[in-house]
C-alpha atoms as a PDB file:
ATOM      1  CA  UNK A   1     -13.528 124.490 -33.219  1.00  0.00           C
ATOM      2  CA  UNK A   2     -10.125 123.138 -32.221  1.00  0.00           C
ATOM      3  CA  UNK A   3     -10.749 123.512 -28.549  1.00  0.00           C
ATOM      4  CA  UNK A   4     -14.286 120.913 -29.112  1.00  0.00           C
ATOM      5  CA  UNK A   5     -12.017 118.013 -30.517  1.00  0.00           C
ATOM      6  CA  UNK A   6     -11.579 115.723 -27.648  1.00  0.00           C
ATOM      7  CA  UNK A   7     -10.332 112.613 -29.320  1.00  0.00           C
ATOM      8  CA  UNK A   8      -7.473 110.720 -27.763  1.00  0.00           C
ATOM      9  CA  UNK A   9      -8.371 112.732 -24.427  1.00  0.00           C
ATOM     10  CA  UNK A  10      -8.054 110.487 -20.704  1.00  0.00           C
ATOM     11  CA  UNK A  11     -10.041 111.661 -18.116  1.00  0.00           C
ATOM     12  CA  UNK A  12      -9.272 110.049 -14.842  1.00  0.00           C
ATOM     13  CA  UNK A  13     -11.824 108.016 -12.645  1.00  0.00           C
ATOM     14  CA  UNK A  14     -12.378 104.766 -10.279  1.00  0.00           C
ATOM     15  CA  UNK A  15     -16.032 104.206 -12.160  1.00  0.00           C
ATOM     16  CA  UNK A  16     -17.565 101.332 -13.582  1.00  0.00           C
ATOM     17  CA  UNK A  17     -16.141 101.937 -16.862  1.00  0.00           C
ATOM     18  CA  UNK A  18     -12.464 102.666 -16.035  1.00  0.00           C
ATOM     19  CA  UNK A  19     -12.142  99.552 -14.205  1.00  0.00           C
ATOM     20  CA  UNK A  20     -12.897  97.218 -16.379  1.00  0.00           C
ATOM     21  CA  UNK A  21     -10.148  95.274 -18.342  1.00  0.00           C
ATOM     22  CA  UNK A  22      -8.303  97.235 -21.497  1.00  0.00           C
ATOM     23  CA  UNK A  23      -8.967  94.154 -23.492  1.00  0.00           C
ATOM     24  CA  UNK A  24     -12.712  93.639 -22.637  1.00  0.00           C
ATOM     25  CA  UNK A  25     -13.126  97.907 -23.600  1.00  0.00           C
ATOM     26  CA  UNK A  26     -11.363  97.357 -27.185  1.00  0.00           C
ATOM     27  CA  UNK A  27     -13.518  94.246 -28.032  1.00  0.00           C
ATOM     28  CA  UNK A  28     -17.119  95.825 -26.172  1.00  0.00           C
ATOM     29  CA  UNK A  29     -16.264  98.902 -28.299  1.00  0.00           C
ATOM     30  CA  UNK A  30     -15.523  97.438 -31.999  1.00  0.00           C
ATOM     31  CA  UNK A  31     -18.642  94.850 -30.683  1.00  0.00           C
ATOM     32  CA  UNK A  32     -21.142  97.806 -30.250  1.00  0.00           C
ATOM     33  CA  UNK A  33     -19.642  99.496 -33.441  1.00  0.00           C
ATOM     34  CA  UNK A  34     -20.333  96.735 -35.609  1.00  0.00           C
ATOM     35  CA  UNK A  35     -24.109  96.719 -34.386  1.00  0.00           C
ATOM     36  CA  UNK A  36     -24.625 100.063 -34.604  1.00  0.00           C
ATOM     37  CA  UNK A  37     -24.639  98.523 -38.588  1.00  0.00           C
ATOM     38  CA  UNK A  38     -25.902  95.305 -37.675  1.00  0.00           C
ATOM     39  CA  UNK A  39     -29.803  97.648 -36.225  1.00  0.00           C
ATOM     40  CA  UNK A  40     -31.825  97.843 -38.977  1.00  0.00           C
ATOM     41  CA  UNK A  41     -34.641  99.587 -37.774  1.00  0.00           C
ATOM     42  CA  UNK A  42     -35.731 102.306 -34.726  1.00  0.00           C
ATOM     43  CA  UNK A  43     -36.772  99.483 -32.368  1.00  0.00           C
ATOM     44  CA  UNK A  44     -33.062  97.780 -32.367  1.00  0.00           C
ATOM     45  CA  UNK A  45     -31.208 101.080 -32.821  1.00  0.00           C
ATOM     46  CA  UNK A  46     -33.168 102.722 -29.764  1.00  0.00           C
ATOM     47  CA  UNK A  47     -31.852  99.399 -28.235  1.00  0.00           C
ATOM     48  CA  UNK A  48     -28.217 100.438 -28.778  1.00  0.00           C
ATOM     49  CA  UNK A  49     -28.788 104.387 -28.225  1.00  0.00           C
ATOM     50  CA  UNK A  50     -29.765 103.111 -24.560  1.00  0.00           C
ATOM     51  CA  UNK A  51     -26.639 100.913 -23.998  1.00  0.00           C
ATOM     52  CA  UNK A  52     -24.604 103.620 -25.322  1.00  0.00           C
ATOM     53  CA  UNK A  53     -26.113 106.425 -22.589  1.00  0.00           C
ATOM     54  CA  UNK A  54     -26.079 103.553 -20.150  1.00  0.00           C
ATOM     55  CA  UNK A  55     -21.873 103.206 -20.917  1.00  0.00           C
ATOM     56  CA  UNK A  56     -21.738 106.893 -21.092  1.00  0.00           C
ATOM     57  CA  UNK A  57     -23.554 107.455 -17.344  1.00  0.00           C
ATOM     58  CA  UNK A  58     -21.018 104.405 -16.425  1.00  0.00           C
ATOM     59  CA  UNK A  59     -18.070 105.890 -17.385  1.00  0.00           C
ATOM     60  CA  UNK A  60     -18.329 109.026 -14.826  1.00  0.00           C
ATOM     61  CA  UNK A  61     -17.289 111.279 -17.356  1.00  0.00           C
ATOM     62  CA  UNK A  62     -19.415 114.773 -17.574  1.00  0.00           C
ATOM     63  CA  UNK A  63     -22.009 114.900 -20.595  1.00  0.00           C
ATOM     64  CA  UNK A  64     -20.344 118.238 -20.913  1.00  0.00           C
ATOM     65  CA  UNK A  65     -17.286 116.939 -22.724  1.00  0.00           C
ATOM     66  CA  UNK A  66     -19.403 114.394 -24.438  1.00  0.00           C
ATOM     67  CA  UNK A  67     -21.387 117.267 -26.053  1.00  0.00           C
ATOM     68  CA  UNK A  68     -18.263 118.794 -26.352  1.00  0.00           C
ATOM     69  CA  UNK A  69     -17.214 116.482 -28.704  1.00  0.00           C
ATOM     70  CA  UNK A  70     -19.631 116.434 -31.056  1.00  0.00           C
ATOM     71  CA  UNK A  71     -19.562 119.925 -31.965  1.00  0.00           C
ATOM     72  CA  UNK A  72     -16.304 118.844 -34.205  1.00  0.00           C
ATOM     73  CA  UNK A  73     -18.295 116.614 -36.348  1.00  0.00           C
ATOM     74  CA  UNK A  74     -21.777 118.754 -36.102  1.00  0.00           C
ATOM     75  CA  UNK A  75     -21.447 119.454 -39.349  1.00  0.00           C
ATOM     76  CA  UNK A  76     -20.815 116.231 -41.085  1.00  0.00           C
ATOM     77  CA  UNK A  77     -23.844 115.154 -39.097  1.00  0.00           C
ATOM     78  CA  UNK A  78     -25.695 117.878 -40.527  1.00  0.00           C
ATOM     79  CA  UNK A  79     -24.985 117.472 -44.045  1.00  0.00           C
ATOM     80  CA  UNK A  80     -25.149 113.253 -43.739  1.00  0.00           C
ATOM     81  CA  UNK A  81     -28.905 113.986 -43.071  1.00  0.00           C
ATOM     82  CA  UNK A  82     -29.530 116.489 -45.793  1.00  0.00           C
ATOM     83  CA  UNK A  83     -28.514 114.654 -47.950  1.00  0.00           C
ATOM     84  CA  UNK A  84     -30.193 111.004 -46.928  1.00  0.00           C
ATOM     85  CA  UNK A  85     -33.623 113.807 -46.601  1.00  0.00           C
ATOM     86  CA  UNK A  86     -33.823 113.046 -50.307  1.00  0.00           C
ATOM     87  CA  UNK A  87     -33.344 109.781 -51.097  1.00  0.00           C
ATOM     88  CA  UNK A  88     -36.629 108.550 -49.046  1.00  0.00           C
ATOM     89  CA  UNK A  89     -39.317 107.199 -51.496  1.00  0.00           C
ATOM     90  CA  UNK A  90     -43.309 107.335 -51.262  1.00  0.00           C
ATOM     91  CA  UNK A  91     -45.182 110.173 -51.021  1.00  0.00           C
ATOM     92  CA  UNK A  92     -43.477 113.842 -50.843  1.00  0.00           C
ATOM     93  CA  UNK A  93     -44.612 115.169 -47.640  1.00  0.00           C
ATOM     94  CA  UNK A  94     -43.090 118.524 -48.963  1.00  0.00           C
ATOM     95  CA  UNK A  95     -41.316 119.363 -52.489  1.00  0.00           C
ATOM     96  CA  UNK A  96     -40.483 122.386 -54.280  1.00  0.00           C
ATOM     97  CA  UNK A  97     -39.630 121.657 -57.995  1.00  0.00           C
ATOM     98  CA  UNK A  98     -37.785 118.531 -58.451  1.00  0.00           C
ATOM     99  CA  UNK A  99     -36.893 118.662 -54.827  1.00  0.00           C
ATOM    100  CA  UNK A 100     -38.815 116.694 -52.869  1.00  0.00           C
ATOM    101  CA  UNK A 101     -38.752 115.231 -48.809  1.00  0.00           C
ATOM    102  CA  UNK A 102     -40.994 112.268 -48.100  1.00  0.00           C
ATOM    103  CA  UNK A 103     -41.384 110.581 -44.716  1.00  0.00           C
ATOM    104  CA  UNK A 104     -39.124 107.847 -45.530  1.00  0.00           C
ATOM    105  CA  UNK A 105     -36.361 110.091 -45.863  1.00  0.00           C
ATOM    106  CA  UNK A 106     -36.648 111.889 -43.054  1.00  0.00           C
ATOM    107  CA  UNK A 107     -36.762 108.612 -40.965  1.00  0.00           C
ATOM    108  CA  UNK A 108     -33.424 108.075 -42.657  1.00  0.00           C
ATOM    109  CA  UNK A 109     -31.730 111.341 -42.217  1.00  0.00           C
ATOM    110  CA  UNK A 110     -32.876 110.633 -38.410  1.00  0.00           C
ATOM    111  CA  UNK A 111     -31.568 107.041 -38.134  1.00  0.00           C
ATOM    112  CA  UNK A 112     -28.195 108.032 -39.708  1.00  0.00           C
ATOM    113  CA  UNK A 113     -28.001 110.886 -37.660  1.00  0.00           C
ATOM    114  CA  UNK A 114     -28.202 108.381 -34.568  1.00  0.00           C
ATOM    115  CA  UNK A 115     -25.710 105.622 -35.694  1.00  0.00           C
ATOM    116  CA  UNK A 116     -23.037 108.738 -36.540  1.00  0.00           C
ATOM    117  CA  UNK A 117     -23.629 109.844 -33.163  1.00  0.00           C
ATOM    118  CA  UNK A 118     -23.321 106.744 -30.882  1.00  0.00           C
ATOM    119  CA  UNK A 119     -20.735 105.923 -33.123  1.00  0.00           C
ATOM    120  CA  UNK A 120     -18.902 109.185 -31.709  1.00  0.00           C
ATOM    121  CA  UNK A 121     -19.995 108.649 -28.194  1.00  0.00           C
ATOM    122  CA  UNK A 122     -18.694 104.928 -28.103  1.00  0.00           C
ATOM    123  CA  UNK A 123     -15.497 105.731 -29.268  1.00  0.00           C
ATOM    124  CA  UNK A 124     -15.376 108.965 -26.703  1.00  0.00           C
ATOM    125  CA  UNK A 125     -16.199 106.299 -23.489  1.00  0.00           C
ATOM    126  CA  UNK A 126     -13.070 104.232 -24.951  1.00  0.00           C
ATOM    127  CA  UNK A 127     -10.619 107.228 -24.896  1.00  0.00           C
ATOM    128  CA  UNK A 128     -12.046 109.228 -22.296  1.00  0.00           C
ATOM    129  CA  UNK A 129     -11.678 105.674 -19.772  1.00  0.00           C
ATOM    130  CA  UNK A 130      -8.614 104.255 -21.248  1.00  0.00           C
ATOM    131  CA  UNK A 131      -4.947 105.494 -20.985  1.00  0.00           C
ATOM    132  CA  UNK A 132      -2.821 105.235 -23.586  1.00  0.00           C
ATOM    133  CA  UNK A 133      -0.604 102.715 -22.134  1.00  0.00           C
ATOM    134  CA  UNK A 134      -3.472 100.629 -21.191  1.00  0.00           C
ATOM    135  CA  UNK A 135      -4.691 101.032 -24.555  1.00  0.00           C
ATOM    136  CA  UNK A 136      -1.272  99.894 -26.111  1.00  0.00           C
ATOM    137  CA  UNK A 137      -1.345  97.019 -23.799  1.00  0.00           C
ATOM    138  CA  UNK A 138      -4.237  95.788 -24.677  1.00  0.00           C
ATOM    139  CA  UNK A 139      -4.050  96.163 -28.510  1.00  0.00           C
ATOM    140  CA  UNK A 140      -0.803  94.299 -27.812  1.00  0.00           C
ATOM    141  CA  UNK A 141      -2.667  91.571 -25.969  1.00  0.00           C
ATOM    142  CA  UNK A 142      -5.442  91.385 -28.405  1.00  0.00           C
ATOM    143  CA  UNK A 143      -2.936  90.918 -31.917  1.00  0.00           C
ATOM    144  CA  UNK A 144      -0.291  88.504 -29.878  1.00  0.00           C
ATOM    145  CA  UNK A 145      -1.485  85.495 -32.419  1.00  0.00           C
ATOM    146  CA  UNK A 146      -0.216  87.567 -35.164  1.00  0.00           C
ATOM    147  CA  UNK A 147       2.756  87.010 -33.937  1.00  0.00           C
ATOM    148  CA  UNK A 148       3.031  83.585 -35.448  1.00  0.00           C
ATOM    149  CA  UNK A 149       2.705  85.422 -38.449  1.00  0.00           C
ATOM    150  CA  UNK A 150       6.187  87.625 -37.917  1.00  0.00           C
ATOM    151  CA  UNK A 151       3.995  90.586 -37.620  1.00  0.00           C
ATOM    152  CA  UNK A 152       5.995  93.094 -35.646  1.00  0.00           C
ATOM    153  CA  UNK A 153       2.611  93.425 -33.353  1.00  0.00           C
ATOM    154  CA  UNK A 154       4.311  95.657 -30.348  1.00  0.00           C
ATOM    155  CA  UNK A 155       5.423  98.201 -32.920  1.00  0.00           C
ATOM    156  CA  UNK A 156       2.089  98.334 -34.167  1.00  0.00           C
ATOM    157  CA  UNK A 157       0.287  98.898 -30.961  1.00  0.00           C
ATOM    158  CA  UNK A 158       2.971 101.505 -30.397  1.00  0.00           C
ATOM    159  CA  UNK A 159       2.444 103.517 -32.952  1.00  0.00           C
ATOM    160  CA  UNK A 160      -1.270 103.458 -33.028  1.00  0.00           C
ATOM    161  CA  UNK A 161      -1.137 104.615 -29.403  1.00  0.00           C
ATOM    162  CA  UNK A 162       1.533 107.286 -30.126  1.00  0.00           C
ATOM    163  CA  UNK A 163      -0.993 108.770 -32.836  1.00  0.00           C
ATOM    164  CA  UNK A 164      -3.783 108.561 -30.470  1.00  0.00           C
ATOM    165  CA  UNK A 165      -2.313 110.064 -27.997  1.00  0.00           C
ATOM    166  CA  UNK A 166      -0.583 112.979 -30.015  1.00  0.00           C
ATOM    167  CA  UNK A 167      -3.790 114.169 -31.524  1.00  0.00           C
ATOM    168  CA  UNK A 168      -4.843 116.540 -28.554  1.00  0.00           C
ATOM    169  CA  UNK A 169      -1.747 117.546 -28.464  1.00  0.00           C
ATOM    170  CA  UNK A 170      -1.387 118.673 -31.906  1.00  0.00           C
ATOM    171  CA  UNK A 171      -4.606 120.351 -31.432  1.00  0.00           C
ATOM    172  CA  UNK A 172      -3.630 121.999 -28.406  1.00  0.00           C
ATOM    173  CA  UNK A 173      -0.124 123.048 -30.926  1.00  0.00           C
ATOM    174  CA  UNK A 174      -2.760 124.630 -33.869  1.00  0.00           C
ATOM    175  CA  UNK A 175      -4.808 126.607 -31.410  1.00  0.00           C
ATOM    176  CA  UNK A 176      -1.466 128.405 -29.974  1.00  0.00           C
ATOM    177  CA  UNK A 177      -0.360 128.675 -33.560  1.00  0.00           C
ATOM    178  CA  UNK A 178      -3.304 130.168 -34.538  1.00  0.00           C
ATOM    179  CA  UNK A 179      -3.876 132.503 -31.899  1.00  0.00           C
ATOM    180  CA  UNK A 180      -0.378 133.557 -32.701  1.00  0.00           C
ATOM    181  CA  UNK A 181      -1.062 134.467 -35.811  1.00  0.00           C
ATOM    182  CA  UNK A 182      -4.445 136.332 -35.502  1.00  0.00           C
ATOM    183  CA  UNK A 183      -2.226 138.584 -32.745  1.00  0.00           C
ATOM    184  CA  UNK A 184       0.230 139.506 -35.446  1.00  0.00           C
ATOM    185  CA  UNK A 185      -2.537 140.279 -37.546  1.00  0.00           C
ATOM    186  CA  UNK A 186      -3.287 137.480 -39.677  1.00  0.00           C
ATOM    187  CA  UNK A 187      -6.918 137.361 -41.329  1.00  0.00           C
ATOM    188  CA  UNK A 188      -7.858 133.794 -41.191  1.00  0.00           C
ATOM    189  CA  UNK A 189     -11.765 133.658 -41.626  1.00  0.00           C
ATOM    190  CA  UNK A 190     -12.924 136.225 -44.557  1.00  0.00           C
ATOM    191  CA  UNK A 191     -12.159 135.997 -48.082  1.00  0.00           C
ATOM    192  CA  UNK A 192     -13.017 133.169 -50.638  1.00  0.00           C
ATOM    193  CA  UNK A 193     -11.711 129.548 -50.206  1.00  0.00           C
ATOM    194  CA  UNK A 194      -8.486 130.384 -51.915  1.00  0.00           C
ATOM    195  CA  UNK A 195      -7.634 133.300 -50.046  1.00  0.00           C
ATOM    196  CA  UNK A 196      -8.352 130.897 -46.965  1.00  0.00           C
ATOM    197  CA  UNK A 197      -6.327 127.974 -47.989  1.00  0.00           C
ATOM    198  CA  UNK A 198      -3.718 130.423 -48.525  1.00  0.00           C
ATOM    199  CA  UNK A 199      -4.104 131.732 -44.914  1.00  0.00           C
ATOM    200  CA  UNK A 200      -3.159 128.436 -44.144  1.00  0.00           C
ATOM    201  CA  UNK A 201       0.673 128.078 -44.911  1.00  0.00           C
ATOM    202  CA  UNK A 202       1.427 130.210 -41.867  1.00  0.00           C
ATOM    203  CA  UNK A 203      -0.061 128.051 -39.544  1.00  0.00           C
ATOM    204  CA  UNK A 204       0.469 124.302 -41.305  1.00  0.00           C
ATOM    205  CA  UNK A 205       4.478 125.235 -41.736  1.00  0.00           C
ATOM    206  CA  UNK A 206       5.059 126.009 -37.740  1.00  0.00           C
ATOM    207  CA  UNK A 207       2.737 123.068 -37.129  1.00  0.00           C
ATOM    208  CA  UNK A 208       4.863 120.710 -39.168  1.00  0.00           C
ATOM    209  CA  UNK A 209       8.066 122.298 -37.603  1.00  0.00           C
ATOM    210  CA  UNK A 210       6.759 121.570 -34.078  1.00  0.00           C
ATOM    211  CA  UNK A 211       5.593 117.943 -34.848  1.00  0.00           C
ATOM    212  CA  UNK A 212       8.789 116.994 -36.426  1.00  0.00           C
ATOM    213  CA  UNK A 213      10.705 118.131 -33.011  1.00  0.00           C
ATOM    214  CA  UNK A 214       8.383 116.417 -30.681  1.00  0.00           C
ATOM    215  CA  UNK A 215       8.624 113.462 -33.163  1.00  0.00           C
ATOM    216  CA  UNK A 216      12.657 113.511 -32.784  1.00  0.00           C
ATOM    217  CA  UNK A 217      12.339 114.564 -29.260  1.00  0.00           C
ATOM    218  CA  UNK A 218      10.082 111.374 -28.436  1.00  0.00           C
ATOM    219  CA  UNK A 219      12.563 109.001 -30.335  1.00  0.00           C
ATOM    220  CA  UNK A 220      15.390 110.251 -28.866  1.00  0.00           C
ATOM    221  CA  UNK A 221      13.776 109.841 -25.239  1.00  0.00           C
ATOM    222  CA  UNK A 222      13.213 106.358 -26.189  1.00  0.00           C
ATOM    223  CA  UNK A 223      16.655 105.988 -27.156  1.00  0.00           C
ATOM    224  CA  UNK A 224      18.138 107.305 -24.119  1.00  0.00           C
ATOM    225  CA  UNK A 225      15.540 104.608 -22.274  1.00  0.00           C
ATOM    226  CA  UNK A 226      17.160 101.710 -24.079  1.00  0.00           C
ATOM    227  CA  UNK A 227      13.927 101.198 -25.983  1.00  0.00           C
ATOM    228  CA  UNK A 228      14.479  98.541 -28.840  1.00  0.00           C
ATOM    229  CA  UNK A 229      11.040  97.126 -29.369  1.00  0.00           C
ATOM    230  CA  UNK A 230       9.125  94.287 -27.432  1.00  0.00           C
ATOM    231  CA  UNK A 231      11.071  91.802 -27.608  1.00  0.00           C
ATOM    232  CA  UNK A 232      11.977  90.333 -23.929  1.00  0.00           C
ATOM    233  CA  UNK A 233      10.039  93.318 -22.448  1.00  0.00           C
ATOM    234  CA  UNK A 234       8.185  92.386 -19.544  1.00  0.00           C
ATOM    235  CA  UNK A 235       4.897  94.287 -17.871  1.00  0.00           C
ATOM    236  CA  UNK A 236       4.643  96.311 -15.379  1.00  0.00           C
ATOM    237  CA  UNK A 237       0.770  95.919 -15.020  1.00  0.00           C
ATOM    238  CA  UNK A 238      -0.541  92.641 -15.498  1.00  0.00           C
ATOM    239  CA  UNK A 239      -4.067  92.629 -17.013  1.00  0.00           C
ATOM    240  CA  UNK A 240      -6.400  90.283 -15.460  1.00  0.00           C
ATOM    241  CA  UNK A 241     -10.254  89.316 -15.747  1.00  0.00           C
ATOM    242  CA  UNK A 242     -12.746  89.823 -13.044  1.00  0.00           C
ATOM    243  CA  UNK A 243     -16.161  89.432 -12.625  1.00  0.00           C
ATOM    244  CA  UNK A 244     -17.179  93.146 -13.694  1.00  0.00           C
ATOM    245  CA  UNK A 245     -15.263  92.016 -16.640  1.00  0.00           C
ATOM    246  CA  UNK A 246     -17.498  89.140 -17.469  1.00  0.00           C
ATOM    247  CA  UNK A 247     -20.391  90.815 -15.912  1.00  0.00           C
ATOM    248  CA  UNK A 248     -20.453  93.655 -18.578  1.00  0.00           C
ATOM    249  CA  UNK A 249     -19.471  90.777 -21.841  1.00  0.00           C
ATOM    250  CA  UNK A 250     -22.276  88.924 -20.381  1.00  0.00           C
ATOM    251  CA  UNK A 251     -25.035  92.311 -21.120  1.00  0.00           C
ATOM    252  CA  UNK A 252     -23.521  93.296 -23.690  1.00  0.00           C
ATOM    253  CA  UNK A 253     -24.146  89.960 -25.647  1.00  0.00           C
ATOM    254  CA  UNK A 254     -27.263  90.185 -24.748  1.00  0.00           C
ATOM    255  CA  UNK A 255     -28.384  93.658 -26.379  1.00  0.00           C
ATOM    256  CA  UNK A 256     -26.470  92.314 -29.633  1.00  0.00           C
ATOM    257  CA  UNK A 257     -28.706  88.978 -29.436  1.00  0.00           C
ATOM    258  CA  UNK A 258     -31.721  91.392 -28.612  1.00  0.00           C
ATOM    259  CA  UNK A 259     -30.367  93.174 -32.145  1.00  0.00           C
ATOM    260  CA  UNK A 260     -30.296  90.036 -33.710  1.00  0.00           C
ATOM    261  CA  UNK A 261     -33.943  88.798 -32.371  1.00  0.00           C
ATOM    262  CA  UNK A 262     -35.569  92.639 -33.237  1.00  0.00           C
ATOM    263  CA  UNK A 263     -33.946  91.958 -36.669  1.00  0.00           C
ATOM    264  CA  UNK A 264     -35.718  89.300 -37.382  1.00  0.00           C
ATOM    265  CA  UNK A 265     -39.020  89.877 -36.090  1.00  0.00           C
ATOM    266  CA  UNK A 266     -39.208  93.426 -36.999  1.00  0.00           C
ATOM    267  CA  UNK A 267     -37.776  93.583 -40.573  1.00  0.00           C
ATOM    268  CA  UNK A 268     -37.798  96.632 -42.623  1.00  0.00           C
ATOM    269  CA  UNK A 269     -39.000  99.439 -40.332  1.00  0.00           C
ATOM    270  CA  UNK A 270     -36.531 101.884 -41.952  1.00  0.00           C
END
């Protein structure tokens, strides 16, 4: 299970999707989140499952590792939809004492199921296509007005990117830790819940050992670099617009007006 967690992952590539702008990615990607909401029924949301696969074949990146990580949240997805199976109304289609599953809910255990999944996928194209220092760049870019504001935005962008980028590394940390452990002998899957939150402690106290030194490690390599923050730091890599840029804003405002327009003219199909 720790090995299918591929969030904060970069995969290296010249396609479509790793060449556009930092900036225009962050925006597209909260833009396509937000509308994922915005669909309220099949027509719209089959609209934005087909943008989604279209930015997935875009981005280059194997459906393997896609696939791959979904099988961390398989069984949130799982339990989402059993649980929306029973809040349909109308006619039970099949019940067994006060249980019962009508057709409306299983149209809503389906449609959930799809937003929770193009919600993973979407956010997988983003970090699978975006470095971490693009992605601080451009979350630096996109919160420069707060400046005004004295909001320390650099910082911010650091730190969000330093999280992001630490969690497959962490992960990577566990499954040694645990693999460690199981060699010594360590039972970690039988027994009740207790006994397993008890198994645990021997891997969450290493863990928390080894992320405090790489935290003081990391700090002190910034240190040694003269790092004090953004102020009078200059880029390296400028970050321009192109036409791809524009290209790909341009269709993707149009399958959010499309949203809009099924909206309206199809109301209440869920």
């Amino acid at each position: 299970m720790i090995r299918d967690i591929t969030l904060g992952q970069f995969i290296p590539g010249g396609s479509v999707i790793h060449r556009l702008d930092p900036r225009i990615k962050l925006l597209l990607t909260f833009v396509v989140i937000v509308f994922l909401f915005v669909a309220g029924n099949f027509i719209a949301m089959g609209l934005m499952v087909a943008f989604v696969l279209l930015a997935m074949i875009l981005s280059g990146v194997s459906m393997r590792l896609y696939l791959k990580s979904m099988k961390a949240i398989l069984f949130i997805i799982l339990f989402t939809s059993i649980l929306n199976l029973f809040y349909g109304s109308g006619e039970p289609i099949l019940q067994v004492g006060f249980i019962k599953i009508t057709l409306d809910g299983v149209l809503r255990a389906a449609y959930i199921s799809l937003r929770i999944i193009c919600l993973v996928f979407i956010s997988s194209v983003l970090t699978f296509t975006t470095s971490p220092t693009e992605l601080t760049d451009a979350l630096e870019r996109l919160m420069k007005p707060l400046r005004y504001l004295k909001v320390p935005v650099h910082e911010i962008a650091m730190m969000m990117t330093i999280a992001l980028r630490f969690v497959p590394t962490l992960l990577e940390e566990t499954d040694k830790i645990m693999s460690a452990q199981k060699a010594r002998g360590a039972d970690l899957e039988s027994g009740g819940i207790f006994q397993r939150i008890r198994a645990l402690v021997p891997i969450l106290i290493p863990l928390f050992v080894s992320a405090f030194r790489r935290a003081y490690d990391l700090a002190m390599a910034m240190e040694c670099r003269c790092y004090h923050g953004g102020e009078g730091r200059t880029k390296m890599k400028q970050l321009h617009l192109r036409r791809l840029d524009f290209l790909i804003l341009a269709v993707t405002l149009l399958v959010c007006a499309g949203v809009i327009l099924i909206n309206i003219f199809f109301p209440g199909m869920v």
